[in-house]
PDB file of N, CA and C in Angstrom:
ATOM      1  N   UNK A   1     135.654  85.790  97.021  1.00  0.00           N
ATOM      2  CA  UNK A   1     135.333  85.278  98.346  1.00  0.00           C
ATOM      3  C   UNK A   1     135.904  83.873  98.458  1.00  0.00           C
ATOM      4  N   UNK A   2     136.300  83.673  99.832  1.00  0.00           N
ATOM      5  CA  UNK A   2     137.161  82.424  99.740  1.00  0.00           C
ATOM      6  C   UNK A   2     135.917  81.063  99.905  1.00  0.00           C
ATOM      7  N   UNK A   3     136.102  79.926  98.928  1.00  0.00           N
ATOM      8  CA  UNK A   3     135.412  79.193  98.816  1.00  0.00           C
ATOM      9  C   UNK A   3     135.170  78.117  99.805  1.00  0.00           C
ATOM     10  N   UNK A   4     136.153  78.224 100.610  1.00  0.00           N
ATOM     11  CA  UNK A   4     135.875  76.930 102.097  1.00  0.00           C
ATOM     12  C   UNK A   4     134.886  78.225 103.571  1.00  0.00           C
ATOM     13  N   UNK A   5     135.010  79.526 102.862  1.00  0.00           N
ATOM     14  CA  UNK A   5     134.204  80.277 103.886  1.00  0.00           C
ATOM     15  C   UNK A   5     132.478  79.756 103.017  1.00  0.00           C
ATOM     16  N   UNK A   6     132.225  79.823 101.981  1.00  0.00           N
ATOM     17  CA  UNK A   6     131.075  80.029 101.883  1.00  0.00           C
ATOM     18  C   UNK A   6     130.426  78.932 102.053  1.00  0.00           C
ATOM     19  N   UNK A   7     131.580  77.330 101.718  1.00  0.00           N
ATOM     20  CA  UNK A   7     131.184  76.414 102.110  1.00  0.00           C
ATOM     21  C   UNK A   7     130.811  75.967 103.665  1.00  0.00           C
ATOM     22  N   UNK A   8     131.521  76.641 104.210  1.00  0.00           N
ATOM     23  CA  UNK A   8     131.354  76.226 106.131  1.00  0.00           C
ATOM     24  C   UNK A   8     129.833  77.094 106.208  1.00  0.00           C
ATOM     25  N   UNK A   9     129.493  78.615 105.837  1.00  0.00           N
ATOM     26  CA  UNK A   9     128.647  79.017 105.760  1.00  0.00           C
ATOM     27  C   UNK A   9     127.359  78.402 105.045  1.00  0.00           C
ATOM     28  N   UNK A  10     127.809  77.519 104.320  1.00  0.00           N
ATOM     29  CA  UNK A  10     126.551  76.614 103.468  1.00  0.00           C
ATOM     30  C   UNK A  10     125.486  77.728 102.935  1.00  0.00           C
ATOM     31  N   UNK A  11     126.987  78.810 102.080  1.00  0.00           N
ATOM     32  CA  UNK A  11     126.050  79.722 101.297  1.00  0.00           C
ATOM     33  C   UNK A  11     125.326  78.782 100.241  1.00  0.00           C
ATOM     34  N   UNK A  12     125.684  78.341  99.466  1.00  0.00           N
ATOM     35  CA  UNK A  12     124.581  77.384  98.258  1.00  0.00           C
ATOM     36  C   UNK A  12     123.343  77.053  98.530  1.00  0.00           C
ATOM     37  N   UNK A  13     123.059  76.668  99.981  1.00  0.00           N
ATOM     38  CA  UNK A  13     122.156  76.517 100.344  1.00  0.00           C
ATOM     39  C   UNK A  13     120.849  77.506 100.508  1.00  0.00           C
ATOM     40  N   UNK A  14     121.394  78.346 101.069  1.00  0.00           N
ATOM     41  CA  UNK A  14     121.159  79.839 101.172  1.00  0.00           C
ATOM     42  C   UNK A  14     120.185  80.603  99.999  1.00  0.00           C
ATOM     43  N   UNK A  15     121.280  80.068  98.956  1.00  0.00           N
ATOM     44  CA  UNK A  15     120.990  80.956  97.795  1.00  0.00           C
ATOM     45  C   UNK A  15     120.198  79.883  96.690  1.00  0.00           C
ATOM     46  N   UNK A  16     120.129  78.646  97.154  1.00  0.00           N
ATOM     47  CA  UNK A  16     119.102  77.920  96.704  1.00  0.00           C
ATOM     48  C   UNK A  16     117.545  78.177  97.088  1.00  0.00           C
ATOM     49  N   UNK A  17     117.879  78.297  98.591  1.00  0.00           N
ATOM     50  CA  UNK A  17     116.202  78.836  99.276  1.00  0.00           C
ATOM     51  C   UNK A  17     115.985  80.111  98.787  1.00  0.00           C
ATOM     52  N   UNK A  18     116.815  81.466  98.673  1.00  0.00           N
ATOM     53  CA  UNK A  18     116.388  83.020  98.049  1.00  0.00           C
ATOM     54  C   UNK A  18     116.111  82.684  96.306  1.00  0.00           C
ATOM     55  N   UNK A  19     116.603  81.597  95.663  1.00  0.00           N
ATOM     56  CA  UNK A  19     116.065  81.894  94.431  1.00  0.00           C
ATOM     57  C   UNK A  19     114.848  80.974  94.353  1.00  0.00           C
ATOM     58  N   UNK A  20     114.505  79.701  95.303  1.00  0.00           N
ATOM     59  CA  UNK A  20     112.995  79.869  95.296  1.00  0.00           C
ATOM     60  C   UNK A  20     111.750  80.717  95.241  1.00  0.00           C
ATOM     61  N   UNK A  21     112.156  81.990  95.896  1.00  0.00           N
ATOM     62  CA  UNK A  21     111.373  82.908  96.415  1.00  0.00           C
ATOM     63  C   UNK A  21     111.334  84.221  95.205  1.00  0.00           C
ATOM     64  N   UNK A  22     112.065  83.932  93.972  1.00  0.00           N
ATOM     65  CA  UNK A  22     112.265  84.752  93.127  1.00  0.00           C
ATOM     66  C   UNK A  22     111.009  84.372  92.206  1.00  0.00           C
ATOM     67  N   UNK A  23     110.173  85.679  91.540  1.00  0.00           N
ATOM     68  CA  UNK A  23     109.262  85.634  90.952  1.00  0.00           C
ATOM     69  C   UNK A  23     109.012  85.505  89.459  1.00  0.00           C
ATOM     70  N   UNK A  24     110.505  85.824  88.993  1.00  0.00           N
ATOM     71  CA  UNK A  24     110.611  85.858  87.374  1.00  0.00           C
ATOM     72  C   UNK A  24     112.334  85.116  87.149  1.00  0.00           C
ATOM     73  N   UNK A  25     112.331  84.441  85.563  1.00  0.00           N
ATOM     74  CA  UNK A  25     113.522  84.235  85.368  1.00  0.00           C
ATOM     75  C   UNK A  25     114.866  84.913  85.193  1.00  0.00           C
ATOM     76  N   UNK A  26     114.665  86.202  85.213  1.00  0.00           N
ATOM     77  CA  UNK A  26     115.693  87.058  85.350  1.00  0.00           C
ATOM     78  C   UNK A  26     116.275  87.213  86.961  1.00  0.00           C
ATOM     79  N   UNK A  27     114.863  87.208  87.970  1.00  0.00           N
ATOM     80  CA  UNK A  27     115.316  87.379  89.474  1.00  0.00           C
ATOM     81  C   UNK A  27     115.735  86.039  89.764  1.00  0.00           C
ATOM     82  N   UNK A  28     115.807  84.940  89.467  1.00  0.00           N
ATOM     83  CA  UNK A  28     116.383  83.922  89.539  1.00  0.00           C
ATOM     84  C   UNK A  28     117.418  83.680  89.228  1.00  0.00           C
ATOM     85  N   UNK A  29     117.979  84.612  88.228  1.00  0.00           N
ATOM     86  CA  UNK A  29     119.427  84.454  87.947  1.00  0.00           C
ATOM     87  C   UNK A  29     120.343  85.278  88.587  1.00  0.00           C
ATOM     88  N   UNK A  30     119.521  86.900  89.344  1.00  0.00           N
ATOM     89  CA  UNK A  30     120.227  87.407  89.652  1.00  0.00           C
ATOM     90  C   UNK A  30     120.484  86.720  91.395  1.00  0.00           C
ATOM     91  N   UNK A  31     119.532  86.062  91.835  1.00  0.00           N
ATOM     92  CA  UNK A  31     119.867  85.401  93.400  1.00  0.00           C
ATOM     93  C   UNK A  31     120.931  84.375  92.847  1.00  0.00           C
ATOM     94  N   UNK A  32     121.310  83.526  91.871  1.00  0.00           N
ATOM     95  CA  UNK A  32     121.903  82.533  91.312  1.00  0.00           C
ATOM     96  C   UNK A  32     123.699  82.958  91.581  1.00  0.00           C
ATOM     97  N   UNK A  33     123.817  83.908  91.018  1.00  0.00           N
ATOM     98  CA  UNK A  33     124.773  85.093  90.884  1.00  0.00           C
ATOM     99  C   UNK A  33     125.066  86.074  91.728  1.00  0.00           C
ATOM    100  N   UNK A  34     124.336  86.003  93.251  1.00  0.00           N
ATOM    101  CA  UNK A  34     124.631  86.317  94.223  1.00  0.00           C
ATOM    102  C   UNK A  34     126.497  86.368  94.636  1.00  0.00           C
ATOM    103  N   UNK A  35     126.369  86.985  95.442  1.00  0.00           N
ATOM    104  CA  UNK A  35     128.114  86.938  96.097  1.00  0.00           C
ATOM    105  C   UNK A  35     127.741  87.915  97.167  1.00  0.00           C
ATOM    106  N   UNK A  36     128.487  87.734  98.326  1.00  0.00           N
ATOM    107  CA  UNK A  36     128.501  88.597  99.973  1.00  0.00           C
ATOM    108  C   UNK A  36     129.614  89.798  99.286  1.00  0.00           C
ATOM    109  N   UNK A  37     128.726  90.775  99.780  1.00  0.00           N
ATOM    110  CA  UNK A  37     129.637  91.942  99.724  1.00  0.00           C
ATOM    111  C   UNK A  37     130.493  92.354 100.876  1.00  0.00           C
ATOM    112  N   UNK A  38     131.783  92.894 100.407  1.00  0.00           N
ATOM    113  CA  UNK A  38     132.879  93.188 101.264  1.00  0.00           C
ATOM    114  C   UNK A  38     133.279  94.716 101.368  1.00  0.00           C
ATOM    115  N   UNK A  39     132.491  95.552 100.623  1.00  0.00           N
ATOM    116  CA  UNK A  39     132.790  97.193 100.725  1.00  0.00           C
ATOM    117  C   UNK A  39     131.532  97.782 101.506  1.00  0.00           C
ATOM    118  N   UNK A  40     131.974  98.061 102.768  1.00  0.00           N
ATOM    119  CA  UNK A  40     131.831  98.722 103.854  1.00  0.00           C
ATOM    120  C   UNK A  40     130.338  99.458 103.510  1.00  0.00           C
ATOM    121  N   UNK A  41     130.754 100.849 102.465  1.00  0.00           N
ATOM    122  CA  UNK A  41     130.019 101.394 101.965  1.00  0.00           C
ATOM    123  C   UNK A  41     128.717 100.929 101.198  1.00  0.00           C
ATOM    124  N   UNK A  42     129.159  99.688 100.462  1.00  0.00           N
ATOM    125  CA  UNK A  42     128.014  98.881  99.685  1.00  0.00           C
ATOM    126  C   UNK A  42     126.965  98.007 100.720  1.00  0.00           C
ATOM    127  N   UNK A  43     127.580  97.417 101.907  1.00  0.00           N
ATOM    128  CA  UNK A  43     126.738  96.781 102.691  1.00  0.00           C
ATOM    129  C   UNK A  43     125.953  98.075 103.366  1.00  0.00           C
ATOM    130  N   UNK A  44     126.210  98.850 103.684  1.00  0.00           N
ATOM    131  CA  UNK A  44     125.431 100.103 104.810  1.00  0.00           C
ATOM    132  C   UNK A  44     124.189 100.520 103.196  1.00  0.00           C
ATOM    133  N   UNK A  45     124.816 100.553 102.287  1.00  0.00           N
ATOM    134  CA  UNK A  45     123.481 100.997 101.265  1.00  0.00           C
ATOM    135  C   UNK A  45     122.619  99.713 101.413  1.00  0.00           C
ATOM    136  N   UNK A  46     123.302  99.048 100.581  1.00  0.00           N
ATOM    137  CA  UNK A  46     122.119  98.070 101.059  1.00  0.00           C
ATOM    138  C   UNK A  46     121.197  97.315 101.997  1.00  0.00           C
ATOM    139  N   UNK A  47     121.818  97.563 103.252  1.00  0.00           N
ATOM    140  CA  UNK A  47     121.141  97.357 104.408  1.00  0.00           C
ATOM    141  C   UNK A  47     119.847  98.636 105.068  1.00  0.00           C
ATOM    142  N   UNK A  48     120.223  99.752 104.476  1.00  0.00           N
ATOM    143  CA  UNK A  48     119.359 101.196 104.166  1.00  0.00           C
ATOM    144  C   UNK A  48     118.463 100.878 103.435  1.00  0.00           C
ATOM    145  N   UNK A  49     118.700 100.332 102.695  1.00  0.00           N
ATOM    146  CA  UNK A  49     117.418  99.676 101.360  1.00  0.00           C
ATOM    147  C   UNK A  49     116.277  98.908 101.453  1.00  0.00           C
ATOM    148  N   UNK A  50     116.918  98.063 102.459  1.00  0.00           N
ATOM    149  CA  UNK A  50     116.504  96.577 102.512  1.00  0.00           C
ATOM    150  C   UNK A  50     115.798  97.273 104.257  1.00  0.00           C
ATOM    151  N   UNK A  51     115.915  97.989 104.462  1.00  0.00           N
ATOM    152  CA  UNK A  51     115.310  98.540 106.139  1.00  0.00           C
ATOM    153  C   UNK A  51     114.067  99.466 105.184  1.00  0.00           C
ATOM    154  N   UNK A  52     114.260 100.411 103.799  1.00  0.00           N
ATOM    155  CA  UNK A  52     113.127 101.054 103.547  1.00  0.00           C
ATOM    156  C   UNK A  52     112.216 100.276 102.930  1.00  0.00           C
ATOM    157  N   UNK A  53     112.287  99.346 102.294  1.00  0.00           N
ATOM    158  CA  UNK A  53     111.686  98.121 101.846  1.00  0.00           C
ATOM    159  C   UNK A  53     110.649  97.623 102.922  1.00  0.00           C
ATOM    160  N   UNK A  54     111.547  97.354 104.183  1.00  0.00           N
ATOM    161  CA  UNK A  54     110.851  96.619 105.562  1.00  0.00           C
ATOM    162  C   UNK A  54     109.449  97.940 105.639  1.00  0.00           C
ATOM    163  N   UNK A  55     110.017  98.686 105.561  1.00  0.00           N
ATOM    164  CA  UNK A  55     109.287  99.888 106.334  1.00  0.00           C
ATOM    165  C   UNK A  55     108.036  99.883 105.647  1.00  0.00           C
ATOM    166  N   UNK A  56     108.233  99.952 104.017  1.00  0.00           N
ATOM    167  CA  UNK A  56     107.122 100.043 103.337  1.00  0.00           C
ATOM    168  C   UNK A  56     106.001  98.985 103.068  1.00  0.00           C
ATOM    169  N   UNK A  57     106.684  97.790 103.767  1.00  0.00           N
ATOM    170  CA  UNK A  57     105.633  96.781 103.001  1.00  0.00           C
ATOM    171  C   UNK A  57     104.574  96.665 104.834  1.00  0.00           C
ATOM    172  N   UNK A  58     105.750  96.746 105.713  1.00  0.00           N
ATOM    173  CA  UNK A  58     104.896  97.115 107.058  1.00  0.00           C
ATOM    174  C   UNK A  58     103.352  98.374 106.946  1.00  0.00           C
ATOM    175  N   UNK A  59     104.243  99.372 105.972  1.00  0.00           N
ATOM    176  CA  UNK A  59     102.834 100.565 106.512  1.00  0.00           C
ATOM    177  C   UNK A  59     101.632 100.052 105.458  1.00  0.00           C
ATOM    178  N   UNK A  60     102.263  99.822 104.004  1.00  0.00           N
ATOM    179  CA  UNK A  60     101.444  99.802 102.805  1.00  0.00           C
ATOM    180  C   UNK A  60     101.132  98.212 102.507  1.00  0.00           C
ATOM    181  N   UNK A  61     102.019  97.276 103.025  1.00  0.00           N
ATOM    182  CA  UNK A  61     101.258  95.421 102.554  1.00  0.00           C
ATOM    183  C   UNK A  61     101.940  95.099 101.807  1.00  0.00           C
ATOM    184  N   UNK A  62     102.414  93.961 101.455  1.00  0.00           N
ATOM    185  CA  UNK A  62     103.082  93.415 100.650  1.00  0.00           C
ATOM    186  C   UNK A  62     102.941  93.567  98.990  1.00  0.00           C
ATOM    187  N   UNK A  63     104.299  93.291  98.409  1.00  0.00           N
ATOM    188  CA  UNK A  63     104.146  93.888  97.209  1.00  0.00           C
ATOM    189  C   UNK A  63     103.697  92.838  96.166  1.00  0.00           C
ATOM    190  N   UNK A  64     102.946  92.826  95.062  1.00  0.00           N
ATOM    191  CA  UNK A  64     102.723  91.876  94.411  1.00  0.00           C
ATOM    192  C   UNK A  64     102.894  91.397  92.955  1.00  0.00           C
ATOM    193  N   UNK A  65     103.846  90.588  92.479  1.00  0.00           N
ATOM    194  CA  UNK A  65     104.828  90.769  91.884  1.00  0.00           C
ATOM    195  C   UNK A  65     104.215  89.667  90.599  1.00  0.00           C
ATOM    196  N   UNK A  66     103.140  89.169  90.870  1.00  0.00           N
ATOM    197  CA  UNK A  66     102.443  88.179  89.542  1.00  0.00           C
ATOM    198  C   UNK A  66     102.443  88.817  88.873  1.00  0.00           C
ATOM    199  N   UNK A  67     102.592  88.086  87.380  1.00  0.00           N
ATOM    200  CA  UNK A  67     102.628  88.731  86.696  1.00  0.00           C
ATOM    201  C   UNK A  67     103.811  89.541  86.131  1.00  0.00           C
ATOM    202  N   UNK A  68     104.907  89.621  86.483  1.00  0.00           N
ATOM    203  CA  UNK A  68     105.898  90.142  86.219  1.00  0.00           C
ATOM    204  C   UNK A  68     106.419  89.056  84.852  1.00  0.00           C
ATOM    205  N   UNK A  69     106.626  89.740  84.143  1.00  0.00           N
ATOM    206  CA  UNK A  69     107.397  89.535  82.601  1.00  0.00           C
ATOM    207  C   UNK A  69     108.667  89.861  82.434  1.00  0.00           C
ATOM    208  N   UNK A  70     109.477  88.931  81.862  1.00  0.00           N
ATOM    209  CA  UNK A  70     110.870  89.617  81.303  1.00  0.00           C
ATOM    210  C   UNK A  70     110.570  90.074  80.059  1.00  0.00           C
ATOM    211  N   UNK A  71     110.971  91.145  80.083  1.00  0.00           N
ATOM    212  CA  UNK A  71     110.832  92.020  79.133  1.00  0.00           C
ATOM    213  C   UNK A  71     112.916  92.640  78.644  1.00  0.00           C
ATOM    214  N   UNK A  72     113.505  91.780  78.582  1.00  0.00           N
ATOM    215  CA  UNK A  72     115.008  92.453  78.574  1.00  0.00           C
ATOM    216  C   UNK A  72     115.370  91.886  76.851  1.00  0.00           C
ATOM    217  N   UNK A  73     114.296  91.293  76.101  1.00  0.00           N
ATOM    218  CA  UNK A  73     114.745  91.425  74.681  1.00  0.00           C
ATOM    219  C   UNK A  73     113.971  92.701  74.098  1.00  0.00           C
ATOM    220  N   UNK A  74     113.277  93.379  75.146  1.00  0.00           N
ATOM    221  CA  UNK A  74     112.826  94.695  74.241  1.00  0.00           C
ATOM    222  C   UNK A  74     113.233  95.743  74.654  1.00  0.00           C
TER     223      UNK A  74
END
């Protein structure tokens, strides 16, 4: 991705506020390591995802994520 786009976009910023909101040190690295996707196909999945997500926390309440452990040395 070209780097004077993400700068005019003041992605850093962006992705400074989404890894606040991350609950464990692994989801912090993966918002860290973020990048905008450019395959057509990959944005429509993930925008499908991110709409069943909406859907579920609307019918069932938000999800609650204390407590979450990295667990990736076992």
């Amino acid at each position: 991705m070209n780097q004077k786009v993400l700068k005019t976009l003041e992605y850093n910023k962006i992705i400074t506020q989404l890894t606040g909101y991350a609950a464990s040190t692994p989801g912090k690295l993966l918002c860290q390591n973020l990048l905008p996707m450019s395959d057509y196909h990959e944005i429509v999945q993930a925008q499908t995802e991110t709409s069943d997500a909406l859907t579920r926390v609307r019918m069932k309440g938000s999800l609650s994520l204390s407590g979450v452990r990295d667990v990736r040395d076992s």
